[in-house]
C-alpha atoms as a PDB file:
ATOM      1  CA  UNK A   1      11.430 231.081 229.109  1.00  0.00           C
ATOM      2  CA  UNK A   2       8.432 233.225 227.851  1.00  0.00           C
ATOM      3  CA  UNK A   3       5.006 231.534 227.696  1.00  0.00           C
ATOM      4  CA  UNK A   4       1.985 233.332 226.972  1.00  0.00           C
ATOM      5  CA  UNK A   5      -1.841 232.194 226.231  1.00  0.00           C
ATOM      6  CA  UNK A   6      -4.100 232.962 223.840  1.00  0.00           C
ATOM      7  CA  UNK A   7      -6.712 235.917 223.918  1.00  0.00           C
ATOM      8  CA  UNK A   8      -9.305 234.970 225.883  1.00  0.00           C
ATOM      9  CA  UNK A   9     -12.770 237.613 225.762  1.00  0.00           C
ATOM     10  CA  UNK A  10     -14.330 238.244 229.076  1.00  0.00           C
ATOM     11  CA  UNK A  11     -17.686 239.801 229.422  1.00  0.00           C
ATOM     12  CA  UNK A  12     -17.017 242.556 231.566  1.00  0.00           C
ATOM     13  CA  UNK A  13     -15.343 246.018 230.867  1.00  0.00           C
ATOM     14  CA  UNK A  14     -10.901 246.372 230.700  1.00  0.00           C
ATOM     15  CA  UNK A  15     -11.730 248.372 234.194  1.00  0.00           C
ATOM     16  CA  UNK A  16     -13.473 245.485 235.454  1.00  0.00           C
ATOM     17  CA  UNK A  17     -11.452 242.779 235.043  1.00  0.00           C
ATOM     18  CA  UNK A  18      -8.268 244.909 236.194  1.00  0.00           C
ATOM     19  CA  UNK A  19     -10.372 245.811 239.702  1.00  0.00           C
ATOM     20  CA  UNK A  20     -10.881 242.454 239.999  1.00  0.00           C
ATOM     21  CA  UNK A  21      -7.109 241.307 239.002  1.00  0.00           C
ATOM     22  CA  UNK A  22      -5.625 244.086 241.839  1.00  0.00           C
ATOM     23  CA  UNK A  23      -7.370 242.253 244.451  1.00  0.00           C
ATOM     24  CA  UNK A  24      -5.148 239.893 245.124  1.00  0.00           C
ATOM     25  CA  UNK A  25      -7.272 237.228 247.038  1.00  0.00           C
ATOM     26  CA  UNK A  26      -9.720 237.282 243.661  1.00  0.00           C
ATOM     27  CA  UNK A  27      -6.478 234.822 242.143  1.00  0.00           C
ATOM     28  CA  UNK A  28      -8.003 232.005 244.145  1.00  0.00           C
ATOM     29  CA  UNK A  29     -10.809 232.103 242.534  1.00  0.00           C
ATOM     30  CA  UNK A  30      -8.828 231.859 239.289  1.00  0.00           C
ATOM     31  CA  UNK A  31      -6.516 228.976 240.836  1.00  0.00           C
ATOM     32  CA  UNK A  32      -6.598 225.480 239.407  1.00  0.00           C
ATOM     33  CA  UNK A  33      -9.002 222.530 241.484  1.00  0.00           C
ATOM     34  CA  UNK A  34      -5.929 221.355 242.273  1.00  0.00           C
ATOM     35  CA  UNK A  35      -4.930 224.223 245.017  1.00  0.00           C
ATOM     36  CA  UNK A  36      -3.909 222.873 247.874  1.00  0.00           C
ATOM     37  CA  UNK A  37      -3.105 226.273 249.829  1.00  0.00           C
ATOM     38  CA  UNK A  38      -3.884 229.655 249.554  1.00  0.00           C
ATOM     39  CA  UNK A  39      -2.849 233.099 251.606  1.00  0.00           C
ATOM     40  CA  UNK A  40      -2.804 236.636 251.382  1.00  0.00           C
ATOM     41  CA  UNK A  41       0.239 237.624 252.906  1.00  0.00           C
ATOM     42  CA  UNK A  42       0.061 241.393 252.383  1.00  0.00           C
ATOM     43  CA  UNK A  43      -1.842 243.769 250.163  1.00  0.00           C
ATOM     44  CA  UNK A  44       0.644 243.100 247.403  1.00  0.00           C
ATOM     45  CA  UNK A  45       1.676 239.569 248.387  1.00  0.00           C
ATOM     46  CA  UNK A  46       0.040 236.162 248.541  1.00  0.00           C
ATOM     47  CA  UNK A  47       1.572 232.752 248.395  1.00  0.00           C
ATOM     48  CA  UNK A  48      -0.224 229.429 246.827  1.00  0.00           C
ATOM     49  CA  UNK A  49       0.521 225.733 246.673  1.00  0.00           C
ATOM     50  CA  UNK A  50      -1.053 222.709 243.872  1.00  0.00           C
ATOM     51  CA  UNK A  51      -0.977 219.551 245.500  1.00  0.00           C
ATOM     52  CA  UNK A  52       2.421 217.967 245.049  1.00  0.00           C
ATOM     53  CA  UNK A  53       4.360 221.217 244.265  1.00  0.00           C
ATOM     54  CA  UNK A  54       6.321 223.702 246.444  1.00  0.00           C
ATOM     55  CA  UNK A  55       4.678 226.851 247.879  1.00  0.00           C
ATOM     56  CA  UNK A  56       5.062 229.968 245.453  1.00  0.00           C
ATOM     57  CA  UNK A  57       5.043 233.397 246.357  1.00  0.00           C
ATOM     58  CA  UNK A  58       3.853 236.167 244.278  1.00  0.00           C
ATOM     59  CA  UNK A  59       4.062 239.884 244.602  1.00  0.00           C
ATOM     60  CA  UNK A  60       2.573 242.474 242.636  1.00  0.00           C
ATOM     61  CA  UNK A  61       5.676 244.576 240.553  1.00  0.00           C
ATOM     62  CA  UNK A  62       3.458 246.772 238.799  1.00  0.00           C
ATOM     63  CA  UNK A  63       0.351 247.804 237.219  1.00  0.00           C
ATOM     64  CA  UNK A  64      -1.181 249.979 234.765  1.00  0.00           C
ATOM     65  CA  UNK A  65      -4.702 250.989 235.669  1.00  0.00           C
ATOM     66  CA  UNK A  66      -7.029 248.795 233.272  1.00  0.00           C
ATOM     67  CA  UNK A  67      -3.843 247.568 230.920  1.00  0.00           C
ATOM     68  CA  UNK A  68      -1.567 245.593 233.142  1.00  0.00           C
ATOM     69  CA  UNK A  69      -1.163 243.948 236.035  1.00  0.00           C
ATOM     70  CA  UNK A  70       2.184 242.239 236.505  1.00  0.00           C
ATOM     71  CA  UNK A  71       3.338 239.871 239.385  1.00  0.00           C
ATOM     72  CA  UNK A  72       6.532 238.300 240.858  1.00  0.00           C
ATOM     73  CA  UNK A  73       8.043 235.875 242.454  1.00  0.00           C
ATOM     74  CA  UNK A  74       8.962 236.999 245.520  1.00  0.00           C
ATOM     75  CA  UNK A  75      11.971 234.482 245.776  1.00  0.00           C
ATOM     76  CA  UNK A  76      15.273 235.276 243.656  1.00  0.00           C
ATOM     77  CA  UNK A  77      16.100 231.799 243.307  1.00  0.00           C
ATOM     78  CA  UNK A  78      13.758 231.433 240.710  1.00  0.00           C
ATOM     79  CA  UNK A  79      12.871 234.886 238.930  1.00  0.00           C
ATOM     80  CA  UNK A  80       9.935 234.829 237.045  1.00  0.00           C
ATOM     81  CA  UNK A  81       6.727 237.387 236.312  1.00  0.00           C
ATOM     82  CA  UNK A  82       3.332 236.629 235.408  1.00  0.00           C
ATOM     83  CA  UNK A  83       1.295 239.561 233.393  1.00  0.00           C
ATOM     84  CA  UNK A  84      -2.268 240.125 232.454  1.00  0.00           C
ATOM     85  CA  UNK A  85      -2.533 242.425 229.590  1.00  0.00           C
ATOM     86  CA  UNK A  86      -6.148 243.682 229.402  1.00  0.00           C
ATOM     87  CA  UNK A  87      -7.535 245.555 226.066  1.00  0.00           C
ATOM     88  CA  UNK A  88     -10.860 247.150 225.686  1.00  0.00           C
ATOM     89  CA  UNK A  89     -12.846 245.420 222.973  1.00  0.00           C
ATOM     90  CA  UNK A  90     -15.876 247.422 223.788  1.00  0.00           C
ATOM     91  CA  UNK A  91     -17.918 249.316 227.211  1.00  0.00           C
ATOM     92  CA  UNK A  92     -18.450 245.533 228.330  1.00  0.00           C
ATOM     93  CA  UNK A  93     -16.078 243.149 226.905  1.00  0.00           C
ATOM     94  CA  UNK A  94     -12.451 242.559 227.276  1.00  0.00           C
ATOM     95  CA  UNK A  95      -9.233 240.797 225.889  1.00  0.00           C
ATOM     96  CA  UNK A  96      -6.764 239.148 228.637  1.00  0.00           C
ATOM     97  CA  UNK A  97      -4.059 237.869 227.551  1.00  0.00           C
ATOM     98  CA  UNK A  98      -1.598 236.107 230.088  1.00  0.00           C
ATOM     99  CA  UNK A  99       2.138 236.266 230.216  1.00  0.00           C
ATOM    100  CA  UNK A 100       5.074 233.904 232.011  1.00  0.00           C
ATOM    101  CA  UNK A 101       8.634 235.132 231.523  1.00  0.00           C
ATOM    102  CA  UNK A 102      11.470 233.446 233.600  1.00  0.00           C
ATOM    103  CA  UNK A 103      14.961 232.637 233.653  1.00  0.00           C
ATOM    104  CA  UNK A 104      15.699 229.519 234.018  1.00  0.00           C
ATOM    105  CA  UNK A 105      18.550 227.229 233.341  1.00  0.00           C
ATOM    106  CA  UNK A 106      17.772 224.440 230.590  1.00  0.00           C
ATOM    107  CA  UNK A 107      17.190 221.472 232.804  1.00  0.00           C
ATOM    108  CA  UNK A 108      14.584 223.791 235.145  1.00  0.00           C
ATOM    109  CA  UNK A 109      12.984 224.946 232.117  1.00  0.00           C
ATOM    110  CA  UNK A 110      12.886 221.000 230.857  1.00  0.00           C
ATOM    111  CA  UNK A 111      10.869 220.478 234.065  1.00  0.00           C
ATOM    112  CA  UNK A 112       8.798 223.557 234.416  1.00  0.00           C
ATOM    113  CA  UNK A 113       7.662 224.410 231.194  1.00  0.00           C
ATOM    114  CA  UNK A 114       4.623 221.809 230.876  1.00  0.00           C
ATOM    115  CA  UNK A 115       3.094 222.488 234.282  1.00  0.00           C
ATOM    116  CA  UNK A 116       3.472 226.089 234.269  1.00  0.00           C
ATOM    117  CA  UNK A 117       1.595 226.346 230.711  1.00  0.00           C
ATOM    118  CA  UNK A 118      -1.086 224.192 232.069  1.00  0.00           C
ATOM    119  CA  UNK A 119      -0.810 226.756 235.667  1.00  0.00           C
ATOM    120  CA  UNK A 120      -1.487 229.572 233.376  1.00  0.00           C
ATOM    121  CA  UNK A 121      -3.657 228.023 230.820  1.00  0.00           C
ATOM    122  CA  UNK A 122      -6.453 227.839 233.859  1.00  0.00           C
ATOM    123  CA  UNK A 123      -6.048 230.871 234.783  1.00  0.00           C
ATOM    124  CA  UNK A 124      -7.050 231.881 231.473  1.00  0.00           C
ATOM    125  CA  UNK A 125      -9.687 229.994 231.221  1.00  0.00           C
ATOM    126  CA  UNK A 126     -11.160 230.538 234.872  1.00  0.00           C
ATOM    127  CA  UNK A 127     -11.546 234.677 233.413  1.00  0.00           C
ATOM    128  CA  UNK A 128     -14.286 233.771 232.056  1.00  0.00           C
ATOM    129  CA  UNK A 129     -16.161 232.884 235.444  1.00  0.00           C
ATOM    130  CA  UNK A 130     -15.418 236.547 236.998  1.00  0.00           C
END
């Protein structure tokens, strides 16, 4: 399954927003009203929870200073990644564009797909407030 959002321009610099994207416990800011747990595990792993959905555990896989930043699931039961793909548009502006890729089987993906596009639609949308 491979769900992306649309560009969305944030007013600070590509080195910005990645500093701010590498520090983990900055993704609750980012996190939907709806969070009903967050916790920084380690400095490369945190786990959240939305109110009426299991616990999720992300770790970071790799990063590109002030390209990408890619996370993981830190479960193999259900492999996913999430990436932020930064561009430069100018000294203080940026492009982020986010990135869900999964494997799921059809009946998960039935389930999944609408709440994880909202999941990662906020996110989006929340850049704007860093």
């Amino acid at each position: 399954m491979h769900i992306e959002t649309p560009k969305k321009t944030v007013e600070k610099s590509n080195e910005a927003v990645y500093t701010f994207l590498t520090d983990l416990k900055n993704f609750e800011k980012l996190m939907p009203e709806s969070i009903d747990k967050f916790e920084i595990l380690d400095d490369d792993t945190f786990l959240f929870a939305l109110k009426g959905m299991p616990q999720i555990v992300l770790k970071r896989k790799e990063q590109v200073p002030f390209e990408r930043i890619v996370l993981g699931a830190a479960s193999e039961k259900l492999p996913f990644t999430l990436s932020a793909h930064i561009s430069e548009i100018d000294a203080n502006t940026s492009e982020v564009m986010l990135n869900f890729e999964g494997e799921f089987n059809a009946m998960m993906a039935m389930m999944i797909k609408n709440p994880i596009t909202n999941f990662i639609g906020t996110l989006s949308e929340n850049l704007k407030k860093i």
